[in-house]
Protein backbone atom coordinates (compact mmCIF):
# COMPACT_ATOMS: atom_id res chain seq x y z
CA UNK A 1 -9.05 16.63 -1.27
CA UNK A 2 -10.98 13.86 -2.68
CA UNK A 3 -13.24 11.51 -0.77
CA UNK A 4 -12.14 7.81 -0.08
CA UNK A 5 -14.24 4.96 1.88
CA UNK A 6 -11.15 4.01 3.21
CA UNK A 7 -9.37 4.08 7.20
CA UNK A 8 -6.02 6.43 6.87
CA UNK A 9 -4.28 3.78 8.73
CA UNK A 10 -5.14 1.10 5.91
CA UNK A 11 -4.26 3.71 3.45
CA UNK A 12 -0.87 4.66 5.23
CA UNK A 13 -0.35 1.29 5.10
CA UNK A 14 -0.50 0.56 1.14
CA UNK A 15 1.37 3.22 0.83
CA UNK A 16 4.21 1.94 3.04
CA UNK A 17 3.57 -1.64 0.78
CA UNK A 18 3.84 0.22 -2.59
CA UNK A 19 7.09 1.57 -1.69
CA UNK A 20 8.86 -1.18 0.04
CA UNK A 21 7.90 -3.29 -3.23
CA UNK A 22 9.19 -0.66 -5.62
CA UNK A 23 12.11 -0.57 -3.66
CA UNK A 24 12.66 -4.17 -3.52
CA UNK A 25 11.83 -4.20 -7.19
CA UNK A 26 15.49 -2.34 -7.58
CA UNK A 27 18.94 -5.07 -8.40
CA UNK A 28 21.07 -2.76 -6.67
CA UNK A 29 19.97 -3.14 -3.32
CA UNK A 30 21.79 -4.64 -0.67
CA UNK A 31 18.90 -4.85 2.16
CA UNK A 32 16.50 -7.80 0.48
CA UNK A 33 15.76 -9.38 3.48
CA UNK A 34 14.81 -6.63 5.21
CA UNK A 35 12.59 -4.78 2.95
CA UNK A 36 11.22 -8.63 2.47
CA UNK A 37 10.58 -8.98 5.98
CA UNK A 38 8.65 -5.51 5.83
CA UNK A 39 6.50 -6.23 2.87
CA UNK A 40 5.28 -9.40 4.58
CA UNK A 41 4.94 -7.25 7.84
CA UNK A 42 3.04 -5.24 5.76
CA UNK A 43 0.73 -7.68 4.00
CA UNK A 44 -0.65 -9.12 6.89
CA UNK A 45 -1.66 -5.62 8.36
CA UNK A 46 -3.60 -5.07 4.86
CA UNK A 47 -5.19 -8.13 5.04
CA UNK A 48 -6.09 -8.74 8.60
CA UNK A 49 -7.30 -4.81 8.56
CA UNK A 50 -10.41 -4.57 10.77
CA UNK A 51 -11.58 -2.50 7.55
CA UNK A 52 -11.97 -5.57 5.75
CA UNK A 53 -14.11 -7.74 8.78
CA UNK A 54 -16.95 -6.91 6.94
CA UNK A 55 -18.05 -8.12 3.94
CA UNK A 56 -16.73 -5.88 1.05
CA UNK A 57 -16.80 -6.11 -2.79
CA UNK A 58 -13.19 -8.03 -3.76
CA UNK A 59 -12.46 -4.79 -6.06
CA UNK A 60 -12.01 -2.90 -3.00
CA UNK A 61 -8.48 -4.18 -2.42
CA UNK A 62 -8.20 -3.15 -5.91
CA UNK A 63 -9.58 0.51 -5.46
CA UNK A 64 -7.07 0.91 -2.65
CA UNK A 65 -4.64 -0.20 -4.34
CA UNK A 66 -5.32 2.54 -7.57
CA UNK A 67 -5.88 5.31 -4.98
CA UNK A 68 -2.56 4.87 -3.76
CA UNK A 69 -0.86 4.76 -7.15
CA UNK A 70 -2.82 8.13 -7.86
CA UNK A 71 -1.74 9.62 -5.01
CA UNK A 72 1.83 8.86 -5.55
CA UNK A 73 1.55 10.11 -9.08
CA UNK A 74 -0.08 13.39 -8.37
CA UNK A 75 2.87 13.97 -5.44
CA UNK A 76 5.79 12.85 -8.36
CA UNK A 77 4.03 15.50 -10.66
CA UNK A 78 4.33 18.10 -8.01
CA UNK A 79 7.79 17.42 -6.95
């Protein structure tokens, strides 16, 4: 397992993001408010994060962001 700087709930919680906005990404779907309601539920527990109280380079949002997307990738390789 590879090290991260970051909380597992914060990471949990991109991860939840990601696929709520893939999801929503998709025509066919018939629950867009809820999965709208979620991904703003969901945005304000990344950004009001206790993680980020401190002062932290702007490219960490970033970084957690790509860590997730790796993650997800390495588990769709190995499914």
């Amino acid at each position: 397992m590879r090290f991260h700087p970051f909380p597992d709930d914060l990471v949990a919680a991109q991860r939840s993001w990601t696929a709520t906005y893939e999801e929503l990404a998709h025509p066919a779907t018939t629950r867009t408010t809820l999965l709208r309601r979620r991904l703003l539920h969901l945005s304000t527990q990344l950004h009001y994060n206790p993680y980020w109280a401190h002062p932290r380079p702007a490219a960490g949002r970033a970084e957690l962001r790509d860590l997730v997307r790796a993650q997800r990738a390495r588990e769709g390789r190995a499914a």
